[in-house]
C-alpha atoms as a PDB file:
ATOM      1  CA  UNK A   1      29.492 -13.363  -2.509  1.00  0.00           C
ATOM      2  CA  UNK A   2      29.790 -11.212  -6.184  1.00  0.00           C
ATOM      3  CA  UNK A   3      27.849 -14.194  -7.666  1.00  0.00           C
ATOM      4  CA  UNK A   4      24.953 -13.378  -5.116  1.00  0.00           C
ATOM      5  CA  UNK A   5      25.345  -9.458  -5.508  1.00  0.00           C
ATOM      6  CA  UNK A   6      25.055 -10.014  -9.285  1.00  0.00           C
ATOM      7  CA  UNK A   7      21.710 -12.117  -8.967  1.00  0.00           C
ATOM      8  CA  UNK A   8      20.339 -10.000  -6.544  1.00  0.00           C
ATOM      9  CA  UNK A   9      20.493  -7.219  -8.795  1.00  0.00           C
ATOM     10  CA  UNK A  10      19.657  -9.144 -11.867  1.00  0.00           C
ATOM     11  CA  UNK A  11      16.501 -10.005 -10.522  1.00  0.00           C
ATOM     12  CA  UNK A  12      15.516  -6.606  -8.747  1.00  0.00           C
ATOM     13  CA  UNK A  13      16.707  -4.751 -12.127  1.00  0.00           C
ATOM     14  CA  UNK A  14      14.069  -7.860 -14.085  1.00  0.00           C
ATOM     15  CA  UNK A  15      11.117  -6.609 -10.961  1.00  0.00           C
ATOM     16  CA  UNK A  16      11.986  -2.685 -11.577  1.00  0.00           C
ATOM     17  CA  UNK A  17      11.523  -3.087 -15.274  1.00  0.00           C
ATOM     18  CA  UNK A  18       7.869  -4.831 -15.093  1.00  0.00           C
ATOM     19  CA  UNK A  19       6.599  -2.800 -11.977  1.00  0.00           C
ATOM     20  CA  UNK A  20       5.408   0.453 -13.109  1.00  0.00           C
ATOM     21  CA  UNK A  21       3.233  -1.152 -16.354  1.00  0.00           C
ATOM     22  CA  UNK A  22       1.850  -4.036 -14.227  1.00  0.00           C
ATOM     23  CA  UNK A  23       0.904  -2.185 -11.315  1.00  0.00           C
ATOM     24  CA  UNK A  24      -1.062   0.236 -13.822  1.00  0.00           C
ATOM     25  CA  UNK A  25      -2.235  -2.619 -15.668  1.00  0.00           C
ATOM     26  CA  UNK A  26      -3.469  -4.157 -12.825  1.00  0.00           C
ATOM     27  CA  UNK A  27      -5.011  -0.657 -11.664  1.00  0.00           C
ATOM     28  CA  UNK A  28      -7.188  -0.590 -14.811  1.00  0.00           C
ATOM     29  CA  UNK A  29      -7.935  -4.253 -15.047  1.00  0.00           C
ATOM     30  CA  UNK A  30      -9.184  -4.026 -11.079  1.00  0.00           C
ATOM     31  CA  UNK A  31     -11.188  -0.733 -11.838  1.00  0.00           C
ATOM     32  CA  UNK A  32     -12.775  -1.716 -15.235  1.00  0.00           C
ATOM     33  CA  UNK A  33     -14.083  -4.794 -12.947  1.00  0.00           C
ATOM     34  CA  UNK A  34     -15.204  -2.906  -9.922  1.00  0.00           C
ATOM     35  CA  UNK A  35     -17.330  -0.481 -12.925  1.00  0.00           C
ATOM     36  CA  UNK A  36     -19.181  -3.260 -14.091  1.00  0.00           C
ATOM     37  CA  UNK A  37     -20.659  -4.532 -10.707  1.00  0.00           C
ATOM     38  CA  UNK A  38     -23.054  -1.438 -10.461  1.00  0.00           C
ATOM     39  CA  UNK A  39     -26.857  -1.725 -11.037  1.00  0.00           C
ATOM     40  CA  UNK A  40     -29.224   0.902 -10.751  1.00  0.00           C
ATOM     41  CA  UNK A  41     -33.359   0.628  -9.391  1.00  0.00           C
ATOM     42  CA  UNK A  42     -35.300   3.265  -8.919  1.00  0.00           C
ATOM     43  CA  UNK A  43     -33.041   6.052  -8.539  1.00  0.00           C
ATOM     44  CA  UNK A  44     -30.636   3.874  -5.676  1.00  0.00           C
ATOM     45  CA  UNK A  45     -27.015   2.691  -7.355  1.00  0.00           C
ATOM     46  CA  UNK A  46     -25.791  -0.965  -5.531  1.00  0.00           C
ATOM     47  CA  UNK A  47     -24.362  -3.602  -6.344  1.00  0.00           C
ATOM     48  CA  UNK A  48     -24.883  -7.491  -5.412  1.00  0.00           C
ATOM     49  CA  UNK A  49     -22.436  -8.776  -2.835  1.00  0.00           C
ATOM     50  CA  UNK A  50     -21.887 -11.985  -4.422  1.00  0.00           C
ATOM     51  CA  UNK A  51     -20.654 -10.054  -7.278  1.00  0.00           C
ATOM     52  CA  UNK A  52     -18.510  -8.042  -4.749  1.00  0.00           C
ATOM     53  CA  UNK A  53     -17.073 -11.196  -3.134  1.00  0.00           C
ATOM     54  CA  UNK A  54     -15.583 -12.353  -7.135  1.00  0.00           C
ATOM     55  CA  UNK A  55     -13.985  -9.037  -7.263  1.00  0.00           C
ATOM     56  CA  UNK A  56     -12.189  -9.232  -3.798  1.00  0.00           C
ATOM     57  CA  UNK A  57     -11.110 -12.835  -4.135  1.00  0.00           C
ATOM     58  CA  UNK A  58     -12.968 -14.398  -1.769  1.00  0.00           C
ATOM     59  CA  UNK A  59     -13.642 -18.177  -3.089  1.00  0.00           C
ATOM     60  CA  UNK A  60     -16.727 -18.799  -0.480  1.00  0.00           C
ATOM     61  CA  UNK A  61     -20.033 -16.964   0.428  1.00  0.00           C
ATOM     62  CA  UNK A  62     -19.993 -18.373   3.664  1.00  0.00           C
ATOM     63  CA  UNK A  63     -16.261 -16.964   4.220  1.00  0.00           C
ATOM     64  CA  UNK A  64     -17.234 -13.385   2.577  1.00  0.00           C
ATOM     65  CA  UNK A  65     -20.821 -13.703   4.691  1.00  0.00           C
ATOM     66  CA  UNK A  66     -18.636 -12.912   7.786  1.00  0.00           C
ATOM     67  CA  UNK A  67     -17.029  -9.673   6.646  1.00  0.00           C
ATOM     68  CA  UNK A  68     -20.603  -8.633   5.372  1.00  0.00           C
ATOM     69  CA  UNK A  69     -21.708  -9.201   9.196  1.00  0.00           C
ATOM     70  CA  UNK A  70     -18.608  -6.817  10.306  1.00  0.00           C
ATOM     71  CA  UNK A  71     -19.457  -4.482   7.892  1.00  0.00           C
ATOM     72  CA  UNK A  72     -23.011  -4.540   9.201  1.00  0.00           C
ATOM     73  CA  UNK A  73     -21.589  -3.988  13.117  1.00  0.00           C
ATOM     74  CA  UNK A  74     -19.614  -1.081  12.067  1.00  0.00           C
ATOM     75  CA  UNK A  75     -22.371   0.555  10.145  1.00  0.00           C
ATOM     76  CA  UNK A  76     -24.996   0.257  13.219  1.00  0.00           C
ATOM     77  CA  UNK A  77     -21.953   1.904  14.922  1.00  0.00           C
ATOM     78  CA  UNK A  78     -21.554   4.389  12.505  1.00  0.00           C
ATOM     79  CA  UNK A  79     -25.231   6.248  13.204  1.00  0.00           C
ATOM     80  CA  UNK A  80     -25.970   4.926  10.143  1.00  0.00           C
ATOM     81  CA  UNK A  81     -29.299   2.955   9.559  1.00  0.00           C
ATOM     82  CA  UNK A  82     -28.212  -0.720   8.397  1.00  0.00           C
ATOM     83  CA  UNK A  83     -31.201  -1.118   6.108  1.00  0.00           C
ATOM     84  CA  UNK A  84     -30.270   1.701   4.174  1.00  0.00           C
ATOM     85  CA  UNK A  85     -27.323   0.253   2.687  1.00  0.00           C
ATOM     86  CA  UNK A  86     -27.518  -3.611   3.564  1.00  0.00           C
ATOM     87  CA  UNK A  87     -30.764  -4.996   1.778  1.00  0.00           C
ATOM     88  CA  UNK A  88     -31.861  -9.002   2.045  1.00  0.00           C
ATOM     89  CA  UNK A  89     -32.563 -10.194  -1.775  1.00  0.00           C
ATOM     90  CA  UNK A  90     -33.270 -13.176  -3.225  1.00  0.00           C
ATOM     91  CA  UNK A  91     -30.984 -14.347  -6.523  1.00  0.00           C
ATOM     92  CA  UNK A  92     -32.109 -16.855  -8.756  1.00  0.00           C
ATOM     93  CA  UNK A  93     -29.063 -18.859 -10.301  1.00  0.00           C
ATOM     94  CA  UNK A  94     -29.573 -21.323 -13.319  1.00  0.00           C
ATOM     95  CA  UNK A  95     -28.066 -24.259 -13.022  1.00  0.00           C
ATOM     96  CA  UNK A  96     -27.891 -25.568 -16.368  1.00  0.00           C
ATOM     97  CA  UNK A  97     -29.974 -28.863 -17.998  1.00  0.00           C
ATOM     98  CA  UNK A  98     -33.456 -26.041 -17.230  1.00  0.00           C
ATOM     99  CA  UNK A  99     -32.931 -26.435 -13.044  1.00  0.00           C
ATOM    100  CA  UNK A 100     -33.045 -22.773 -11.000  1.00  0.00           C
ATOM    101  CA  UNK A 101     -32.487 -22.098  -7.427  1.00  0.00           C
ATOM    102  CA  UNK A 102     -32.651 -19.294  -5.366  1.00  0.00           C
ATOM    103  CA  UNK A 103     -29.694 -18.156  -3.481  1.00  0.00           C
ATOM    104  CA  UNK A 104     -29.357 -14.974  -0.549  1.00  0.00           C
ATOM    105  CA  UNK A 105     -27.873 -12.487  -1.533  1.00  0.00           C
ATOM    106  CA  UNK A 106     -27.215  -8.657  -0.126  1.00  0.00           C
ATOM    107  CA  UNK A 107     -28.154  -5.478  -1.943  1.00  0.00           C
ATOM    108  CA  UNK A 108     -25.129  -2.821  -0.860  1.00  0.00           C
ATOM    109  CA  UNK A 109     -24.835   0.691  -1.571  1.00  0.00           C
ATOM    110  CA  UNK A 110     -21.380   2.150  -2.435  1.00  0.00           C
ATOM    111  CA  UNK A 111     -21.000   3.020   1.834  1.00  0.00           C
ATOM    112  CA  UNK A 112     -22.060  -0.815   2.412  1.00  0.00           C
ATOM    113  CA  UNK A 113     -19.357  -1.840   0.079  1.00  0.00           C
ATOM    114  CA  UNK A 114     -16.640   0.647   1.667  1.00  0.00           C
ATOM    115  CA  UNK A 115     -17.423  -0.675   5.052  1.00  0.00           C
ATOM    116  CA  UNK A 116     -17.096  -4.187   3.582  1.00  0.00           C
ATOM    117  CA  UNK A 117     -13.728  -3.617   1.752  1.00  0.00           C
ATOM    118  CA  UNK A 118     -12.857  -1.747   5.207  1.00  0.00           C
ATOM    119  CA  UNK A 119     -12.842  -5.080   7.401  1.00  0.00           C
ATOM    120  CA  UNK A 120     -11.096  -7.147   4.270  1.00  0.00           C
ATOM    121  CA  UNK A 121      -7.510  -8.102   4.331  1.00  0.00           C
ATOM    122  CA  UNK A 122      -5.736  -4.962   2.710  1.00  0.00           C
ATOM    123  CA  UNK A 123      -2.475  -7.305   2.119  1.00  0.00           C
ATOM    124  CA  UNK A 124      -4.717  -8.826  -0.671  1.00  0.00           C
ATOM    125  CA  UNK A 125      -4.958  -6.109  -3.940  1.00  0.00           C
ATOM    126  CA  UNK A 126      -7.948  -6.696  -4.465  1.00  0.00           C
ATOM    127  CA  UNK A 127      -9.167  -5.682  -1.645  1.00  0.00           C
ATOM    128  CA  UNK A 128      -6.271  -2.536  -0.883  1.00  0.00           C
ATOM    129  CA  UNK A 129      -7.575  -1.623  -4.350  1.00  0.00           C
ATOM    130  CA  UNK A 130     -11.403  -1.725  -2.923  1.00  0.00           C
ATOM    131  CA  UNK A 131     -10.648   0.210  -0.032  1.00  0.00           C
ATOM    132  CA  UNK A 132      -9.418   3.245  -2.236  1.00  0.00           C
ATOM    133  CA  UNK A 133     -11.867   3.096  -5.354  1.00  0.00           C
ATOM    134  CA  UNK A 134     -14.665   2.722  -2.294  1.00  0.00           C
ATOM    135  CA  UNK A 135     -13.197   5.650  -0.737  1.00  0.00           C
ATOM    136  CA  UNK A 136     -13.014   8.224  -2.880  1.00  0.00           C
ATOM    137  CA  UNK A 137     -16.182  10.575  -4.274  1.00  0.00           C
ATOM    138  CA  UNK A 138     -15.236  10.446  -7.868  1.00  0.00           C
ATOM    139  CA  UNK A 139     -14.738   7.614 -10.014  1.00  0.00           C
ATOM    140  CA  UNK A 140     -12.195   8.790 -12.091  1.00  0.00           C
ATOM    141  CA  UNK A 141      -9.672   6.166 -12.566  1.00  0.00           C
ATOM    142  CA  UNK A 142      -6.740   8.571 -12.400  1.00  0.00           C
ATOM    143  CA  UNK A 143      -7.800   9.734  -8.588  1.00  0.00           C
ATOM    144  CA  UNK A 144      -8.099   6.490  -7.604  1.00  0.00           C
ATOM    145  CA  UNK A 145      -4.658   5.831  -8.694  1.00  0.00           C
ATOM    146  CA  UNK A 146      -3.079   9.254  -6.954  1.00  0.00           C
ATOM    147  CA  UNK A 147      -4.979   7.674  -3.984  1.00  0.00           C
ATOM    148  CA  UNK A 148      -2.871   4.073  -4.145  1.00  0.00           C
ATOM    149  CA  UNK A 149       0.861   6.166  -4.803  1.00  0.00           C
ATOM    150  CA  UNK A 150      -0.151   8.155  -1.633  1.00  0.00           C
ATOM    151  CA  UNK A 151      -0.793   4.738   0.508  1.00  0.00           C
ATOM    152  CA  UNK A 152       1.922   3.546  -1.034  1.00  0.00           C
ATOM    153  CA  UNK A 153       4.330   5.959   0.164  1.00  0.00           C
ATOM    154  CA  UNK A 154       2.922   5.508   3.238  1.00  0.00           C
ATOM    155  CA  UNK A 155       3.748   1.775   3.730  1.00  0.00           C
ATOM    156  CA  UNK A 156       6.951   2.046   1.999  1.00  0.00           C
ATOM    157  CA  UNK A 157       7.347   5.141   4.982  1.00  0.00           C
ATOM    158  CA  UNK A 158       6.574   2.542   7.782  1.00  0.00           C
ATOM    159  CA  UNK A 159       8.388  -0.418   6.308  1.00  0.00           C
ATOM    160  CA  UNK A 160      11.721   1.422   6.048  1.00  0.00           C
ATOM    161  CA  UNK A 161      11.295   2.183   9.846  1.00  0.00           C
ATOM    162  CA  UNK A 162      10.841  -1.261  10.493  1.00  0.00           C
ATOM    163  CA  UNK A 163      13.687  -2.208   8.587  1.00  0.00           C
ATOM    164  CA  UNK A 164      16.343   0.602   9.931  1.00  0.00           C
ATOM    165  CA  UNK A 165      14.867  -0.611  13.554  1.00  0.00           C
ATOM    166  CA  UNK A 166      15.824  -4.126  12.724  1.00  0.00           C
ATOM    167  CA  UNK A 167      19.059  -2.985  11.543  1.00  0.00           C
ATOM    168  CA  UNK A 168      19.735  -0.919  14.934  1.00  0.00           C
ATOM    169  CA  UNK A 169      18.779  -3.829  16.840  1.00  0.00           C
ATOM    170  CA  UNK A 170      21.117  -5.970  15.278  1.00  0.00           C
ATOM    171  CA  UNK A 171      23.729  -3.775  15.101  1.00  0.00           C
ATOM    172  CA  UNK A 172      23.416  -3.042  18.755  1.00  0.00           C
ATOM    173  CA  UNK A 173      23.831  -6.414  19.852  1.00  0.00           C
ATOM    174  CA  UNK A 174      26.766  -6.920  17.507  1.00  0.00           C
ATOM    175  CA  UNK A 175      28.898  -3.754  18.863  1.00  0.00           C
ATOM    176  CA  UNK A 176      26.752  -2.698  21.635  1.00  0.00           C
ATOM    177  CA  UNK A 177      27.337   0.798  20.702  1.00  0.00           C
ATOM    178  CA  UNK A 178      24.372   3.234  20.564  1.00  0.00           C
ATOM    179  CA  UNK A 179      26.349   5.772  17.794  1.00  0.00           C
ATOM    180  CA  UNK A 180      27.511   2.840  15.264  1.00  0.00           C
ATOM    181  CA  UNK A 181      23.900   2.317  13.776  1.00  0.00           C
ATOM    182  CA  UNK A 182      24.125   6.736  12.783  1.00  0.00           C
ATOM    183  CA  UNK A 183      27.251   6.128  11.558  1.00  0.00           C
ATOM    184  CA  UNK A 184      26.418   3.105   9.416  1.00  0.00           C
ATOM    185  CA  UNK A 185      23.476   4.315   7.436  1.00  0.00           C
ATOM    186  CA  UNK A 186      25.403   7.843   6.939  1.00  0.00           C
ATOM    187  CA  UNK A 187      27.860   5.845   4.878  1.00  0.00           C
ATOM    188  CA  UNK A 188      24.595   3.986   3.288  1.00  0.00           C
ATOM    189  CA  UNK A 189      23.574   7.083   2.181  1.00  0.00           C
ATOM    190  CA  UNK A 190      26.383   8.559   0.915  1.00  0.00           C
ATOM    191  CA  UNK A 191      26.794   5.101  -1.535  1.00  0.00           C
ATOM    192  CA  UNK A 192      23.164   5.832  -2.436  1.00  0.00           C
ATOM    193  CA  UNK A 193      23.068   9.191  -3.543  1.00  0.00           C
ATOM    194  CA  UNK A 194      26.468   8.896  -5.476  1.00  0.00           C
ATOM    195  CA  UNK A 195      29.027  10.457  -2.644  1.00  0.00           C
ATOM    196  CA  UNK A 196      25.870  12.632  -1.331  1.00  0.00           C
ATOM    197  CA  UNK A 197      25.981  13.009   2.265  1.00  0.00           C
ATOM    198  CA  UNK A 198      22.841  12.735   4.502  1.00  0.00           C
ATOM    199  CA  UNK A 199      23.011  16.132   5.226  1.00  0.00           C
ATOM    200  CA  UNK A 200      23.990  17.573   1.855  1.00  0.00           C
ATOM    201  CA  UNK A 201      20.272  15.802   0.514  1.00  0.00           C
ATOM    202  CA  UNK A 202      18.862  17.311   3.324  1.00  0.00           C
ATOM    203  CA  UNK A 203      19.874  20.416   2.234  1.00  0.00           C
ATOM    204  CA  UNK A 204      19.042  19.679  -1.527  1.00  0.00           C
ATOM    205  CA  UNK A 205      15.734  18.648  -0.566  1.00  0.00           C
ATOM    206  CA  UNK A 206      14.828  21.244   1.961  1.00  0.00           C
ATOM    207  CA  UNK A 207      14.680  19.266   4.573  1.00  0.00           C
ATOM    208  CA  UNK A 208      13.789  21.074   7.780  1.00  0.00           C
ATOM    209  CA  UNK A 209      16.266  20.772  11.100  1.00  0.00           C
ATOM    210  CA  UNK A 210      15.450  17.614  12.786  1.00  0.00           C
ATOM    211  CA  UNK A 211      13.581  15.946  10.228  1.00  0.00           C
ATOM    212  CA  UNK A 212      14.929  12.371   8.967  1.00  0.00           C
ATOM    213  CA  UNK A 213      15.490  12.932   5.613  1.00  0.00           C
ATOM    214  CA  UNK A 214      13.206   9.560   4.707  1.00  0.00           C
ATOM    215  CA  UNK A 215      10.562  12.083   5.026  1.00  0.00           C
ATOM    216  CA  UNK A 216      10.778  14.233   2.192  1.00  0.00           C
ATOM    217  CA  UNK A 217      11.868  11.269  -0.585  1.00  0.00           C
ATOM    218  CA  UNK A 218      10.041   9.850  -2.820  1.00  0.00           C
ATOM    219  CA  UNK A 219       8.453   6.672  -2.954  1.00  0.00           C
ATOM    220  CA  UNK A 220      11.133   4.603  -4.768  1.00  0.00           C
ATOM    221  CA  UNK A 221      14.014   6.147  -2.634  1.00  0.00           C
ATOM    222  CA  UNK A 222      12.334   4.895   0.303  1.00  0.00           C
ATOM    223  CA  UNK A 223      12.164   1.755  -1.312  1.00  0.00           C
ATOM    224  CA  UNK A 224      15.697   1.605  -2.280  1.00  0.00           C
ATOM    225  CA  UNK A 225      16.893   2.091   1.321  1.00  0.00           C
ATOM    226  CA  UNK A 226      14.727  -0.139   2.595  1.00  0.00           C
ATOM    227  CA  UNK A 227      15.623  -2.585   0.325  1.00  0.00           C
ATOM    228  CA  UNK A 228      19.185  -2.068   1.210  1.00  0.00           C
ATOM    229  CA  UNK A 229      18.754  -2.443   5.059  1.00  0.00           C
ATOM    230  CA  UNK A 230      17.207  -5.551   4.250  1.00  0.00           C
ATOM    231  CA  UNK A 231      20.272  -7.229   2.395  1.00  0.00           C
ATOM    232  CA  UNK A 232      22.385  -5.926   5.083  1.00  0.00           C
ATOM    233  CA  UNK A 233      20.612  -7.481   7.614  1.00  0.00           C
ATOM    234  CA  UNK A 234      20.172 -11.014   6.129  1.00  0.00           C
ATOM    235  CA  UNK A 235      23.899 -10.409   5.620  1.00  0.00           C
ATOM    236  CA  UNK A 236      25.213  -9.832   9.025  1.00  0.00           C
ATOM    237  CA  UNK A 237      23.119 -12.970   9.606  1.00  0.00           C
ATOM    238  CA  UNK A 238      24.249 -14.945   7.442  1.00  0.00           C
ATOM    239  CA  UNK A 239      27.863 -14.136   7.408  1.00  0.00           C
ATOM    240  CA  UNK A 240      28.196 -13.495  11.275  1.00  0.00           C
ATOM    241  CA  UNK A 241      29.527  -9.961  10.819  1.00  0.00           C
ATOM    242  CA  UNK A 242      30.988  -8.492  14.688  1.00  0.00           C
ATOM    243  CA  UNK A 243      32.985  -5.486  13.747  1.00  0.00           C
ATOM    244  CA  UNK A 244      31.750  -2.061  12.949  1.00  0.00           C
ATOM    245  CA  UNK A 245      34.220  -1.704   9.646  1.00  0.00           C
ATOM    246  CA  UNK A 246      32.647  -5.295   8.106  1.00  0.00           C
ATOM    247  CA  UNK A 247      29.091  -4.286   8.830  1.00  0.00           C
ATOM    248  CA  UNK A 248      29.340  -0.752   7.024  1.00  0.00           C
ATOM    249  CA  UNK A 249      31.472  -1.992   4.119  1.00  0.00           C
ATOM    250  CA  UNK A 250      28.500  -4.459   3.593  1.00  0.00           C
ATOM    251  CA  UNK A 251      26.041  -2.267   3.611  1.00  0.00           C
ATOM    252  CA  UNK A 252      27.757   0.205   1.660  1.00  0.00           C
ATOM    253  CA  UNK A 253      28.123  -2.041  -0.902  1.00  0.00           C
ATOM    254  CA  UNK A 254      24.600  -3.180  -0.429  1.00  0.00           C
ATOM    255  CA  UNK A 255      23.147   0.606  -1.078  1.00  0.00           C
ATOM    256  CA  UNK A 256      25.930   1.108  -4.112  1.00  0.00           C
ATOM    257  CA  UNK A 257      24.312  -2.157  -5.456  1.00  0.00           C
ATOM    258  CA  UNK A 258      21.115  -0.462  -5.198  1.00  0.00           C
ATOM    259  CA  UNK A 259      22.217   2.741  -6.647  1.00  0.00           C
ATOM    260  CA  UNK A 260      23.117   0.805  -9.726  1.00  0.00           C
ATOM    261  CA  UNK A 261      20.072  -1.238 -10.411  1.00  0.00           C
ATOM    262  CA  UNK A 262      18.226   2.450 -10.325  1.00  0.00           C
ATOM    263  CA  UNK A 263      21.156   3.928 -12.708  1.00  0.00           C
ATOM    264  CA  UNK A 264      20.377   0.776 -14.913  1.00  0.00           C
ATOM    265  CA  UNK A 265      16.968   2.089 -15.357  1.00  0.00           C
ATOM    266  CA  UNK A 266      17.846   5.493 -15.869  1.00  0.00           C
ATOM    267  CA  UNK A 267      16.914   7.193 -12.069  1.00  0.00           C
ATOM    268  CA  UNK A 268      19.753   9.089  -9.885  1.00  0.00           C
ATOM    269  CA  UNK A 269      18.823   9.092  -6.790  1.00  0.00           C
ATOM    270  CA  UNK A 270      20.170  12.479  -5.684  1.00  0.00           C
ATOM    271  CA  UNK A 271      18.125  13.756  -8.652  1.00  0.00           C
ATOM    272  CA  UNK A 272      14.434  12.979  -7.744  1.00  0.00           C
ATOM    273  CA  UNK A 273      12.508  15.970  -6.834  1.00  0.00           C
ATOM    274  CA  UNK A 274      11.217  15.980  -3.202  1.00  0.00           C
ATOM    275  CA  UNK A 275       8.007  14.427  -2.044  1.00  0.00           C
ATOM    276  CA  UNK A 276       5.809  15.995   0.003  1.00  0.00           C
ATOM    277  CA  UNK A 277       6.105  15.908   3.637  1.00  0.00           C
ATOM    278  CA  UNK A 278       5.036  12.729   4.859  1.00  0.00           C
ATOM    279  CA  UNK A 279       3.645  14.499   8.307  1.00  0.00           C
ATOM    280  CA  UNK A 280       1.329  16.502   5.962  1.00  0.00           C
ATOM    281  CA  UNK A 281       0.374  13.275   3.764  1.00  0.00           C
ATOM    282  CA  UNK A 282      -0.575  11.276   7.309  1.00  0.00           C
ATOM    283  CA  UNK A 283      -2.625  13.942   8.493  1.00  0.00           C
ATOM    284  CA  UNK A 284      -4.604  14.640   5.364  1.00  0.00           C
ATOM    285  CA  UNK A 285      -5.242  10.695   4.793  1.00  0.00           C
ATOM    286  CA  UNK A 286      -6.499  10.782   8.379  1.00  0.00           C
ATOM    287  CA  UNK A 287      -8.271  14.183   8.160  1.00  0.00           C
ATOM    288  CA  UNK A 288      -9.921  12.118   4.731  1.00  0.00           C
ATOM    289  CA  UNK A 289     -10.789   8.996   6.491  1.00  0.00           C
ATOM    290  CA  UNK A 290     -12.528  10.221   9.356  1.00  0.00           C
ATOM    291  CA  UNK A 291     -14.705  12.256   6.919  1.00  0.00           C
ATOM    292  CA  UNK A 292     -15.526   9.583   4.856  1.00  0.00           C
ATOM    293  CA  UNK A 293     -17.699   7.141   6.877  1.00  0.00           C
ATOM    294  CA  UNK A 294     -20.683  10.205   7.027  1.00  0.00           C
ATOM    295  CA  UNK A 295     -20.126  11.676   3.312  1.00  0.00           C
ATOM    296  CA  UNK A 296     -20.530   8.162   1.874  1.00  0.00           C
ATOM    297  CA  UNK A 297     -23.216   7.566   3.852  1.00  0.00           C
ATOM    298  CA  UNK A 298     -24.961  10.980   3.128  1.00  0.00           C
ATOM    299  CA  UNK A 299     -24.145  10.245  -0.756  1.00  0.00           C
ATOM    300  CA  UNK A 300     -25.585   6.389  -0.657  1.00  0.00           C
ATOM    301  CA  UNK A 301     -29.362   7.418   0.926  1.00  0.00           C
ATOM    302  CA  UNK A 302     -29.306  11.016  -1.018  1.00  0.00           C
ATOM    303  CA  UNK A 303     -30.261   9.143  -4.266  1.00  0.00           C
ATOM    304  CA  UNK A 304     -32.761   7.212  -2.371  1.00  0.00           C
ATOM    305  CA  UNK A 305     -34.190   6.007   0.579  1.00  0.00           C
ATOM    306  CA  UNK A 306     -33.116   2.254   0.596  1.00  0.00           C
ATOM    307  CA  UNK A 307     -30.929  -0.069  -1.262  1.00  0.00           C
END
């Protein structure tokens, strides 16, 4: 059991280390590409969707075709005149040895390409990365990235519910006791934040009455309890754990295990600043997203009348 503890947070401590520079690596490597795609003809900016499909990862035009026909649906839908952002052109490829041929291909403008990124697979980066950089008016790299750590906190939000349901679940049918789930993750917390009880960080952090605390952390926090109701659960699995005293000594030793990969890398918990209300951040992504469809739109045709 110690031998597993101590690889688990080996490797986590090796993942925590890399994280931060790759994911900003791969930020600027995925936004330097997604510059270069852009021509310009009279006046109208698009791109070619077969240079599109390269960037998102798709390995097949007829595959990538598909989503282009979604995107085309949803545009209709939309109000907005197809032609004005999804042109027919002709490509001629060379195919070495002095052969050409001529290959479809579809002109998009930037609201095209946001509708296309839109029906895409957002568990691929590539694509979650297109959905932002399509989404947002300026091009500046660094919005684009305070775009991604909101969505991120987002889904790290939603996957810690799904974990702490998971956990209830379980713990239910282990005890069948509605109040030993509270109790449990109370003494999680308190191993997290360094003998920090839920309601003293609620208090540090402003937390309004009623409010799960979750709410107001920031995005690794959420990630570390997460991560912790995850071990617990595979443990209680794997180790058949019935009592209420077994269950919350492993998963206090679960979120001290945590607490020390963090402490490895210089971050106390109980020390982050709070985030900002996840309620708020919901409603303004929404608020954002339901305005974007018609300001893209409006900005694509401004510049010209067709793609």
């Amino acid at each position: 059991m110690q031998s597993d503890r101590a690889s688990v947070r080996i490797l986590v401590g090796s993942v925590a280390a890399q994280e931060t520079n790759m994911k900003q690596e791969i930020i600027r490597q995925l936004f330097n590409e997604f510059e270069q795609i852009w021509r310009s003809e009279a006046g109208v900016e698009f791109c070619l969707a077969r240079d599109l499909q390269i960037r998102l990862g798709y390995t097949t035009w007829e595959s990538f075709a598909k989503v282009i026909e979604k995107a085309r649906t949803a545009c209709g839908t939309s109000g907005q005149g197809i032609g004005d952002h999804f042109r027919e052109v002709i490509k001629t490829v060379d195919l070495g040895l002095g052969k050409r041929r001529e290959i479809d291909d579809v002109a998009l403008t930037r609201y095209a390409c946001y509708l296309v990124a839109q029906n895409g697979d957002p568990r691929k980066e590539p694509i979650a990365f297109a959905q932002t950089y399509f989404a947002v008016q300026t091009r500046k790299q660094e919005v684009v990235e305070q775009r991604l750590e909101e969505l991120e906190r987002l889904q790290a939000r939603e996957k810690l519910s799904s974990s702490e349901r998971s956990l209830s679940g379980i713990i239910y049918e282990r005890l069948h006791n509605n109040e030993s789930f509270g109790r449990i993750r109370s003494m999680g917390d308190q191993a997290l934040f360094g003998g920090h009880t839920t309601q003293d960080m609620k208090h540090k952090l402003g937390v309004p009455q009623g409010r799960p605390l979750a709410d107001f952390l920031p995005t690794i926090t959420i990630k570390a309890k997460d991560f912790a109701n995850e071990i617990t659960n595979f443990s209680i699995k794997r180790d058949d754990l019935k009592s209420e005293p077994d269950i919350a000594d492993e998963h206090v030793k679960n979120n001290h295990g945590v607490r020390n990969v963090l402490l490895d890398r210089g971050i106390k918990p109980e020390s982050l600043s709070p985030a900002e209300d996840i309620r708020k951040l919901e409603r303004r992504v929404k608020a954002e997203r339901k305005k974007l469809p018609n300001r893209l739109a409006t900005d694509s045709t401004s510049s010209g009348d067709n793609a």
